[in-house]
C-alpha atoms as a PDB file:
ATOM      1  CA  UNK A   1       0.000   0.000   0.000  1.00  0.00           C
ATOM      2  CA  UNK A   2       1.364   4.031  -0.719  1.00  0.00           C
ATOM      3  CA  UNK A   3       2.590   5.041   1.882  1.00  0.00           C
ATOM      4  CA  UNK A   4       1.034   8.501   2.715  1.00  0.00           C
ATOM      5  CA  UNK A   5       2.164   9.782   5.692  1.00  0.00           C
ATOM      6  CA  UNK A   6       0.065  13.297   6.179  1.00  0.00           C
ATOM      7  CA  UNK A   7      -2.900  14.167   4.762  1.00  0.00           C
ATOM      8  CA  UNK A   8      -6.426  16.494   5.075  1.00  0.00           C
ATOM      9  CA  UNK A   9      -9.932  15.302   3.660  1.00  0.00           C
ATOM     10  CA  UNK A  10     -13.344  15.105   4.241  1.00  0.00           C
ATOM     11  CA  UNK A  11     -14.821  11.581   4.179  1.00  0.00           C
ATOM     12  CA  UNK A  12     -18.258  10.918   3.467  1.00  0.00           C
ATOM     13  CA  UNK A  13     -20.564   7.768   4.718  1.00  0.00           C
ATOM     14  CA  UNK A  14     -22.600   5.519   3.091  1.00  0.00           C
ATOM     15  CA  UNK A  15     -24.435   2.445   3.416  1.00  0.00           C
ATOM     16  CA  UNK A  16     -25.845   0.753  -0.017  1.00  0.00           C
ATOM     17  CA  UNK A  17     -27.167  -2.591  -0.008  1.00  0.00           C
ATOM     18  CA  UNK A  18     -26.111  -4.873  -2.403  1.00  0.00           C
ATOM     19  CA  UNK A  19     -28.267  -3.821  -5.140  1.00  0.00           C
ATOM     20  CA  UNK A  20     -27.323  -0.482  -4.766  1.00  0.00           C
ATOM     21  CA  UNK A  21     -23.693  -0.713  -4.468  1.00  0.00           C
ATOM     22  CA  UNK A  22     -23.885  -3.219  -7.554  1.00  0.00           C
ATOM     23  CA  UNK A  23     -25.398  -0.264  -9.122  1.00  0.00           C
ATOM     24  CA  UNK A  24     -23.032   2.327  -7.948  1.00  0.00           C
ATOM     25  CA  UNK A  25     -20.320   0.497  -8.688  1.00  0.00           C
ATOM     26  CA  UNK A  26     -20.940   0.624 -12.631  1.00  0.00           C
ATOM     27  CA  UNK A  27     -20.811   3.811 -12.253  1.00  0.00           C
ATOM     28  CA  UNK A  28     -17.454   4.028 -10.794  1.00  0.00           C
ATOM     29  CA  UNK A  29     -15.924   2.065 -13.383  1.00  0.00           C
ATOM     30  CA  UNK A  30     -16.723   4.637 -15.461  1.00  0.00           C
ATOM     31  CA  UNK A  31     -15.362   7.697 -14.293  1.00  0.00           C
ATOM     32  CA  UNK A  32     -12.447   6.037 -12.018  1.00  0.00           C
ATOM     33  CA  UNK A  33      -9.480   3.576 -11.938  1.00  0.00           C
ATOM     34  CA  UNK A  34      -9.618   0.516  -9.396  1.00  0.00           C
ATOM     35  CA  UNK A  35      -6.363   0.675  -7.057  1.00  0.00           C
ATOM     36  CA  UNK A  36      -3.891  -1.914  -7.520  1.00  0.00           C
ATOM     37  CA  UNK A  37      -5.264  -4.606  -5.123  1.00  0.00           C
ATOM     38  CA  UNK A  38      -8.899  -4.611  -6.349  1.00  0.00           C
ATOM     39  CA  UNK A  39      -8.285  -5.274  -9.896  1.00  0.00           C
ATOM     40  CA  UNK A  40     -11.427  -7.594 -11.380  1.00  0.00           C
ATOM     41  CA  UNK A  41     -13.496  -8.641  -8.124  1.00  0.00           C
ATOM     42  CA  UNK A  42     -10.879  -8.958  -6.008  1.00  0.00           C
ATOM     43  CA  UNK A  43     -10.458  -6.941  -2.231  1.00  0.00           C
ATOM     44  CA  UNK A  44      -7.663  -6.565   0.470  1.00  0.00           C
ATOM     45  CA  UNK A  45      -8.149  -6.770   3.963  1.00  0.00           C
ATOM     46  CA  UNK A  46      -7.082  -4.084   6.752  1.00  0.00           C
ATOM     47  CA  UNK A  47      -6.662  -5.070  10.323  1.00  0.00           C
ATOM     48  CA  UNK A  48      -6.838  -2.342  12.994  1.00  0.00           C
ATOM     49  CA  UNK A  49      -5.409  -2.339  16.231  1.00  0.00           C
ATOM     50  CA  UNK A  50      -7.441   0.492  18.490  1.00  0.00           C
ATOM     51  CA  UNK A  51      -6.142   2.010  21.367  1.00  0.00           C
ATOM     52  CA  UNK A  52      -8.144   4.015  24.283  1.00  0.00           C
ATOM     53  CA  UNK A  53      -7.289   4.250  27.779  1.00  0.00           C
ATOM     54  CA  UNK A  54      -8.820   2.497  30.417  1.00  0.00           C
ATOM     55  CA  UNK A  55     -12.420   4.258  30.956  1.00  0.00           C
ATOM     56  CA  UNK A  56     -12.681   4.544  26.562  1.00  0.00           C
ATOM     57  CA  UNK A  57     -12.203   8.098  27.217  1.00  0.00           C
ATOM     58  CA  UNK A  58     -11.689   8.672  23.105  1.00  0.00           C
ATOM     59  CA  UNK A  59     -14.551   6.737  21.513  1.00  0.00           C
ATOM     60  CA  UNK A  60     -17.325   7.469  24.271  1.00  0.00           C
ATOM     61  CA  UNK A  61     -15.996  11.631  23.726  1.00  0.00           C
ATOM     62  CA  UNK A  62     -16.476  11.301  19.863  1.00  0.00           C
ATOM     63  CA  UNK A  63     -19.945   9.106  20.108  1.00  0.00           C
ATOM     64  CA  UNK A  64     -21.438  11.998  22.553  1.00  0.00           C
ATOM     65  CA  UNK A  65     -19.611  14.807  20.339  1.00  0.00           C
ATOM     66  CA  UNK A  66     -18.345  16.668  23.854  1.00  0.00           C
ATOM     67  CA  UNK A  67     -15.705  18.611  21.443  1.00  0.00           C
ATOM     68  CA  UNK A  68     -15.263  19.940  17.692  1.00  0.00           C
ATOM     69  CA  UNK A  69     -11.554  18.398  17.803  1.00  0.00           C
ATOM     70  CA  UNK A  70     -12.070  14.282  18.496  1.00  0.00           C
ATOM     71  CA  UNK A  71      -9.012  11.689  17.552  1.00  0.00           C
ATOM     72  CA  UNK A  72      -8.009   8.063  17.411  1.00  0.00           C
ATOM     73  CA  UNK A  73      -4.818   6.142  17.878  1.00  0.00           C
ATOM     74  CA  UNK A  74      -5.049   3.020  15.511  1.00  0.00           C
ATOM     75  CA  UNK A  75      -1.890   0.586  14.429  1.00  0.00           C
ATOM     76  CA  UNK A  76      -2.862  -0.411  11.063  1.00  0.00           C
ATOM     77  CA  UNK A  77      -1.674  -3.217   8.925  1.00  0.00           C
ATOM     78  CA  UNK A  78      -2.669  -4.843   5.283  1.00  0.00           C
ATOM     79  CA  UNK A  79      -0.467  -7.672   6.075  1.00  0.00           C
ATOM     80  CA  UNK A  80      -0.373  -9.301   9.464  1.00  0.00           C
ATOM     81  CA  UNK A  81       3.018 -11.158   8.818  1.00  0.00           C
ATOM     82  CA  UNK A  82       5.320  -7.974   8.389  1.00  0.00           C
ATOM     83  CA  UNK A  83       6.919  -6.639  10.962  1.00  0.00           C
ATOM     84  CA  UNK A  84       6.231  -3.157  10.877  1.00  0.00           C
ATOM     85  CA  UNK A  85       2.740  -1.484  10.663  1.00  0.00           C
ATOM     86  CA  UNK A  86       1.756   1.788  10.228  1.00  0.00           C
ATOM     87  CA  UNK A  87       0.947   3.743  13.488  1.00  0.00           C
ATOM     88  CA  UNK A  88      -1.698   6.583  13.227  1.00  0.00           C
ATOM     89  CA  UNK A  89      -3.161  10.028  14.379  1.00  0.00           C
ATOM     90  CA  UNK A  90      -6.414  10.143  12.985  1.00  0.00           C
ATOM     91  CA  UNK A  91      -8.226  13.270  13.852  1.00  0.00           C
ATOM     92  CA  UNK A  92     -11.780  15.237  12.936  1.00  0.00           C
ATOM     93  CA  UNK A  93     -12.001  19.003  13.112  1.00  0.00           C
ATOM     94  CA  UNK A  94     -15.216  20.512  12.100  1.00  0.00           C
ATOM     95  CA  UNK A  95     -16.099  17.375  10.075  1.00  0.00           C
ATOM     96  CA  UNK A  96     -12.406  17.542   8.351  1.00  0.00           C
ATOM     97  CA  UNK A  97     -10.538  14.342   8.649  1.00  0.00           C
ATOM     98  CA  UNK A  98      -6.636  14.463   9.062  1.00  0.00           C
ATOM     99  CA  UNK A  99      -4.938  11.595   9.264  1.00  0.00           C
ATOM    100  CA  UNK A 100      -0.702  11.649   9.883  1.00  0.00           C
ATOM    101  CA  UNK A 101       1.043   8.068  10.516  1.00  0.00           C
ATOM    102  CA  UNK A 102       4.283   6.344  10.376  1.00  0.00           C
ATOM    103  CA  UNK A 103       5.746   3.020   9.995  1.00  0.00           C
ATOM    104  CA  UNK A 104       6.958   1.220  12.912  1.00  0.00           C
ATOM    105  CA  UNK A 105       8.000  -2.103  14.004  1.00  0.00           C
ATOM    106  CA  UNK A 106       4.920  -3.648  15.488  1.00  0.00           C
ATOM    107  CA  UNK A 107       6.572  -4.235  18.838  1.00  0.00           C
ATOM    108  CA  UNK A 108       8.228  -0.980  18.685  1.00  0.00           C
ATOM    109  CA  UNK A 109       4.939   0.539  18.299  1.00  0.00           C
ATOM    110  CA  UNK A 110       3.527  -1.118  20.928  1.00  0.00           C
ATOM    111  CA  UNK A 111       6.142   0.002  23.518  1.00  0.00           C
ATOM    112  CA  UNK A 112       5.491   3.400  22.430  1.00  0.00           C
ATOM    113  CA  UNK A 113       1.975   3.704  22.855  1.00  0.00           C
ATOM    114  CA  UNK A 114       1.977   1.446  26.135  1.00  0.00           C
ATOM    115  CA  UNK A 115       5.381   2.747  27.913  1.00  0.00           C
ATOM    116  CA  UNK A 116       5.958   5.814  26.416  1.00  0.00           C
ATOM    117  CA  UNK A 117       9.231   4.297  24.997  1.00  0.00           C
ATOM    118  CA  UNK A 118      11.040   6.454  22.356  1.00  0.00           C
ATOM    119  CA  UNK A 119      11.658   3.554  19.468  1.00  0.00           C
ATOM    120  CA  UNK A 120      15.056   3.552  17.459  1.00  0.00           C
ATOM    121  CA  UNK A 121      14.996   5.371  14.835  1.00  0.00           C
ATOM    122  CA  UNK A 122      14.762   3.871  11.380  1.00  0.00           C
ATOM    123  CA  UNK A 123      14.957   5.241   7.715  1.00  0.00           C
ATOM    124  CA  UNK A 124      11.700   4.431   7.283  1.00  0.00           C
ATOM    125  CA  UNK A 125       9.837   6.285  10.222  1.00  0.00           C
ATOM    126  CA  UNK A 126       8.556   9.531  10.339  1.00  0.00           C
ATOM    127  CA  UNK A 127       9.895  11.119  13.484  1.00  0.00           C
ATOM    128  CA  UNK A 128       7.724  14.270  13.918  1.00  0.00           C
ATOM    129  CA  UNK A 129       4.971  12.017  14.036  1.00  0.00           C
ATOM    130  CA  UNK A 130       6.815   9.729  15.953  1.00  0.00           C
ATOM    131  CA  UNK A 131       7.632  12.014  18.318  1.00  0.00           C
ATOM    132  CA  UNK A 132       3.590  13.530  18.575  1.00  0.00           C
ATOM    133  CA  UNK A 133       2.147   9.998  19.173  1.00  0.00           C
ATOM    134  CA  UNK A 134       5.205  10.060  22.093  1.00  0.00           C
ATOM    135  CA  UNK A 135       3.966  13.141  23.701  1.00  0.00           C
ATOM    136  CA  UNK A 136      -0.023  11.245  23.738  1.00  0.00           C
ATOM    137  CA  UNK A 137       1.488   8.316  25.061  1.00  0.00           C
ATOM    138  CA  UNK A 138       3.219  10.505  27.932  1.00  0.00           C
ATOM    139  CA  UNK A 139       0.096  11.952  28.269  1.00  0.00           C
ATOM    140  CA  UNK A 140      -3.018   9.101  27.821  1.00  0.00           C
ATOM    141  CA  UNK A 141      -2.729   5.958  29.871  1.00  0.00           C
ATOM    142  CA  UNK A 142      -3.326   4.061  26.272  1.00  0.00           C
ATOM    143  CA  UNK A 143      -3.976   0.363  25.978  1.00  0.00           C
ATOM    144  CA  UNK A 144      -5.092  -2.263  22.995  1.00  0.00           C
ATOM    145  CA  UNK A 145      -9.104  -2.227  23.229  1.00  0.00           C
ATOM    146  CA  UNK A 146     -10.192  -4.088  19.806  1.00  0.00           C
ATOM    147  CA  UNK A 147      -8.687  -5.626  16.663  1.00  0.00           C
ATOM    148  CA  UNK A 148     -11.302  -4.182  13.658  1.00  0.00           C
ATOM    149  CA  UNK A 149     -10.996  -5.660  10.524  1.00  0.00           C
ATOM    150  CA  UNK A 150     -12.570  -5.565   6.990  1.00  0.00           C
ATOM    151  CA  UNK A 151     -12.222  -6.228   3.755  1.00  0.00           C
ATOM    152  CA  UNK A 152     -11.871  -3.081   1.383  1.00  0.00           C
ATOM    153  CA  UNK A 153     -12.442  -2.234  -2.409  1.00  0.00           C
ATOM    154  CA  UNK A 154     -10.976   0.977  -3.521  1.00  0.00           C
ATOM    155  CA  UNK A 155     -11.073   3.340  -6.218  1.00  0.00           C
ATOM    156  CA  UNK A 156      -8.917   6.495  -7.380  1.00  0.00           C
ATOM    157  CA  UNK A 157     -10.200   9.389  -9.551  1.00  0.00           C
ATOM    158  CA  UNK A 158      -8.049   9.667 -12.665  1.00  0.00           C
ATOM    159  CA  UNK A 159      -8.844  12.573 -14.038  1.00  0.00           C
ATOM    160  CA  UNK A 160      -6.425  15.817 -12.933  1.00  0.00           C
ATOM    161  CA  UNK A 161      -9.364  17.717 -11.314  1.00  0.00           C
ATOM    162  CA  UNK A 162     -10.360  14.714  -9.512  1.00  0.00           C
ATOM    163  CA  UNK A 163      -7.088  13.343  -8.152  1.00  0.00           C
ATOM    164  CA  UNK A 164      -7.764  13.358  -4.986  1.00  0.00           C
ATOM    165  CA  UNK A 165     -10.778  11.708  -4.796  1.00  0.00           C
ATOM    166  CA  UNK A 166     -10.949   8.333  -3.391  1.00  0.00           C
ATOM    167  CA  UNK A 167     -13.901   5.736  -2.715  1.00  0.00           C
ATOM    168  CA  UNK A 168     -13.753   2.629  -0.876  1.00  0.00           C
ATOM    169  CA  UNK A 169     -16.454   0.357  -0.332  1.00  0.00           C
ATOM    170  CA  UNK A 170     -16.112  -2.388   2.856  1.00  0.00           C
ATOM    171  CA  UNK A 171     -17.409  -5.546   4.087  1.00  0.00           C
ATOM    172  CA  UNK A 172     -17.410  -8.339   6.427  1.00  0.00           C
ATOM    173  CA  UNK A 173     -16.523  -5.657   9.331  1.00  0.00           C
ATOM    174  CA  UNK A 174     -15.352  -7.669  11.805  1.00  0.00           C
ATOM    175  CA  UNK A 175     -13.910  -7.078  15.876  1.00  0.00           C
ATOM    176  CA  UNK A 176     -12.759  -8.574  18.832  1.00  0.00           C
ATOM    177  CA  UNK A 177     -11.820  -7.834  21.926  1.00  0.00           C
ATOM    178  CA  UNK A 178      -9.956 -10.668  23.137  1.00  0.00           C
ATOM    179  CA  UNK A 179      -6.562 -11.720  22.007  1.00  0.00           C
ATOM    180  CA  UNK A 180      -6.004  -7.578  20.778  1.00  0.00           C
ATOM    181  CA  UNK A 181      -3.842  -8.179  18.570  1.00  0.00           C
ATOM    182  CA  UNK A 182      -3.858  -8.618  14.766  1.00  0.00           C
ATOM    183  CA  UNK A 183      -1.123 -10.438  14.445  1.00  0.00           C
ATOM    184  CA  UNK A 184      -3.410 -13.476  16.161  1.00  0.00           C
ATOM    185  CA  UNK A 185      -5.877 -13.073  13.327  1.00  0.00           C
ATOM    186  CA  UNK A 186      -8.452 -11.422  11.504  1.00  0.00           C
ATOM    187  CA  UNK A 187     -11.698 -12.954  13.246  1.00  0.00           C
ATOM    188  CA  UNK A 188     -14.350 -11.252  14.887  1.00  0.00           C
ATOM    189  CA  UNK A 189     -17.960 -10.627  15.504  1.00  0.00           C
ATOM    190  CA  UNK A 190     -19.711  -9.471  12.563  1.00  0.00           C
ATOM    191  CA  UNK A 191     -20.787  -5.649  12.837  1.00  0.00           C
ATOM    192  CA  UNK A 192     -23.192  -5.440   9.680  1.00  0.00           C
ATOM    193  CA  UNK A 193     -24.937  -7.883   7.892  1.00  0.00           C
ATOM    194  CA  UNK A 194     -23.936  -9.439   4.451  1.00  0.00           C
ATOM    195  CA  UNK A 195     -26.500  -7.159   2.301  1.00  0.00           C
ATOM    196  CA  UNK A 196     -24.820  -3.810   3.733  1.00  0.00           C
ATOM    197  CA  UNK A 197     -21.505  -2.386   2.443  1.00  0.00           C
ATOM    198  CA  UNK A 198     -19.777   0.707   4.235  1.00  0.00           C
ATOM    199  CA  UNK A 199     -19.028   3.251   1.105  1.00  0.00           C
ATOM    200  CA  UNK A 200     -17.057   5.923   2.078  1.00  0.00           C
ATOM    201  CA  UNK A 201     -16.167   9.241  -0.456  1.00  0.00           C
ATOM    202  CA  UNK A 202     -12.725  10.926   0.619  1.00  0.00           C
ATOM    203  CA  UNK A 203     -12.153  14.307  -0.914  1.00  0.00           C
ATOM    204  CA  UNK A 204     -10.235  17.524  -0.818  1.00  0.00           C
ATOM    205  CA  UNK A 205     -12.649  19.669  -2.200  1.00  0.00           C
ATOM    206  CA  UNK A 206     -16.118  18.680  -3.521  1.00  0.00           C
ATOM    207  CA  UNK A 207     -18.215  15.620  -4.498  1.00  0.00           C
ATOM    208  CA  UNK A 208     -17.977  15.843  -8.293  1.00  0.00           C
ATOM    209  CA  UNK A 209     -21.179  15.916 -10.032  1.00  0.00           C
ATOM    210  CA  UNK A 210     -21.339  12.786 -11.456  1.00  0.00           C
ATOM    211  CA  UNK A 211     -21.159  10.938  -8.291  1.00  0.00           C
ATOM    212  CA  UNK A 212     -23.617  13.225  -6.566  1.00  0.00           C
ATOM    213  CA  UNK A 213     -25.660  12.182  -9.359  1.00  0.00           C
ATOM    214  CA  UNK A 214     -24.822   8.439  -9.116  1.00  0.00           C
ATOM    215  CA  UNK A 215     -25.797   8.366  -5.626  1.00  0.00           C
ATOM    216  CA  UNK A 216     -29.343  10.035  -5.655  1.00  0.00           C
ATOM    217  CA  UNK A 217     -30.630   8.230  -8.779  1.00  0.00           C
ATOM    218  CA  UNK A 218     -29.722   5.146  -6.443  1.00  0.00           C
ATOM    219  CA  UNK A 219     -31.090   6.595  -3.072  1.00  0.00           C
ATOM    220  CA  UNK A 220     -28.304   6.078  -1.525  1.00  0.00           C
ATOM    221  CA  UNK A 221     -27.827   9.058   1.321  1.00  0.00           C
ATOM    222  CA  UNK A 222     -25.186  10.034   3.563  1.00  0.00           C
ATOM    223  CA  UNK A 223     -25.081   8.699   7.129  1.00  0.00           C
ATOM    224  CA  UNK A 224     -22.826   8.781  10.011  1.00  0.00           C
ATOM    225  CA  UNK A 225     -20.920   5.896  10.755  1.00  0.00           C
ATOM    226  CA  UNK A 226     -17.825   5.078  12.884  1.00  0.00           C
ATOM    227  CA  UNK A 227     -16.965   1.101  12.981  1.00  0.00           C
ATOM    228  CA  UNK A 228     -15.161   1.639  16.277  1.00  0.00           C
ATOM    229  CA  UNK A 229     -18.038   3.177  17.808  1.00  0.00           C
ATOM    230  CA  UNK A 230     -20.410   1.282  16.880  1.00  0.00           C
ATOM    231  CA  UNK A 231     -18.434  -1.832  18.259  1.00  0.00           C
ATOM    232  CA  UNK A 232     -18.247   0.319  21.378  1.00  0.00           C
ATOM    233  CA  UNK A 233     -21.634   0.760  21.553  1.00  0.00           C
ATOM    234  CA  UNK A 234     -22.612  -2.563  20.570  1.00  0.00           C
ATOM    235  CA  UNK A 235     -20.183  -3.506  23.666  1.00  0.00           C
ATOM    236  CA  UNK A 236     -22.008  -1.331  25.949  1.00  0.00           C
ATOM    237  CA  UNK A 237     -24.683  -2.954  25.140  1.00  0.00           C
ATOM    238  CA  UNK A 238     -24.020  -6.251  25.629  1.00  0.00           C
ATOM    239  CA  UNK A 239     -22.196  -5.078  28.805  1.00  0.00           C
ATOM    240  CA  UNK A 240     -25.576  -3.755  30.343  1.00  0.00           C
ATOM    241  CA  UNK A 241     -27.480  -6.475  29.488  1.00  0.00           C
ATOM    242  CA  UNK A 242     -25.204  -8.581  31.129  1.00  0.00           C
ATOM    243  CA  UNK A 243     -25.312  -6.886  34.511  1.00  0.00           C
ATOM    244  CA  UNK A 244     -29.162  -6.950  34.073  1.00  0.00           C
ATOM    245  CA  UNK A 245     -29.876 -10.327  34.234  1.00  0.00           C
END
């Protein structure tokens, strides 16, 4: 995968059904070029390492929207048996989305965000960002809450005013919370059934026409949707219920 270590967009949310996306999709292929893992009908999966400290203080302040400026700490990989994974900052201001993240050694990553331990530094890490999830870790009592994982299709405009704009469709969400660690594994409960797909427009600017288009002769409409906190809620949940009976 590209690795693009800082960058600002807005990210739209969707939820088509299969006919929809089916229809949508068609679409797509028109106006944009497939990236290089989802040539024909082929996907790649992303695992997802979230981290939170102790009381959830990061997902329950997003879900209840207690501040403008709301963030996640995620160690991402798109292969479990590297050693390295990329370590991320992603952030919402004002409903833009910045994401910065470098690539670590998985266990040097983990040391970071758990100890606060400066890692060695290697050609291949960014060390102002390095040094900024440091500072959170010296700040946030931060531990491993769930490994997320889904399986992504993704799309790149290819025209030069639409460069920047990205869609991704994914499926078979899945998340744990025992054994937090992706390197165990991919399984998980299911978050959404098999007729639902997450679609998600990233952009610098502005929806381009055609796609604006594309989605209302389908009826497909924007919602809000975070996978993390809607396992979190879905864990609250079940965590009530339990105590209930």
């Amino acid at each position: 995968m590209a690795a693009i270590e800082v960058f600002s967009r807005y990210e739209l949310k969707f939820m088509p059904n299969r006919e929809q996306y089916n229809n949508i999709l068609k679409g797509i292929e028109r106006h944009m070029q497939p990236d290089e893992h989802s040539q024909g009908d082929n996907t790649y999966t992303i695992s997802n390492v979230y981290f939170d400290t102790p009381d959830d203080r990061l997902v329950s302040t997003a879900l209840r929207h207690e501040s403008k400026y709301r963030y996640k700490i995620r160690m991402r990989t798109y292969d479990p048996s590297l050693p390295t994974a990329f370590l991320e900052i992603k952030k919402k201001y004002n409903g833009l989305t910045s994401k910065r993240r470098t690539l670590l050694y998985v266990d040097d990553a983990e040391r970071l965000l758990l100890h606060g331990v400066e890692p060695p530094e290697q050609p291949f890490m960014n060390m102002q960002i390095t040094n900024e999830l440091l500072r959170i870790s010296r700040e946030l009592p931060l531990v491993p809450k769930i490994v997320l994982s889904y399986d992504r299709r993704a799309y790149f405009g290819s025209s030069g005013n639409e460069k920047d704009l990205r869609v991704t469709f994914d499926r078979n969400i899945r998340a744990r919370r025992d054994r937090v660690d992706f390197r165990l594994g991919t399984d998980g409960e299911q978050l959404l059934d098999d007729e639902h797909y997450i679609m998600e427009v990233k952009v610098e600017h502005s929806v381009p026409m055609w796609l604006a288009a594309l989605l209302s002769e389908n009826h497909v409409y924007r919602i809000k949707f975070s996978k993390y906190g809607t396992e979190y809620k879905r864990y609250l949940r079940e965590k009530k219920g339990a105590v209930n009976q």
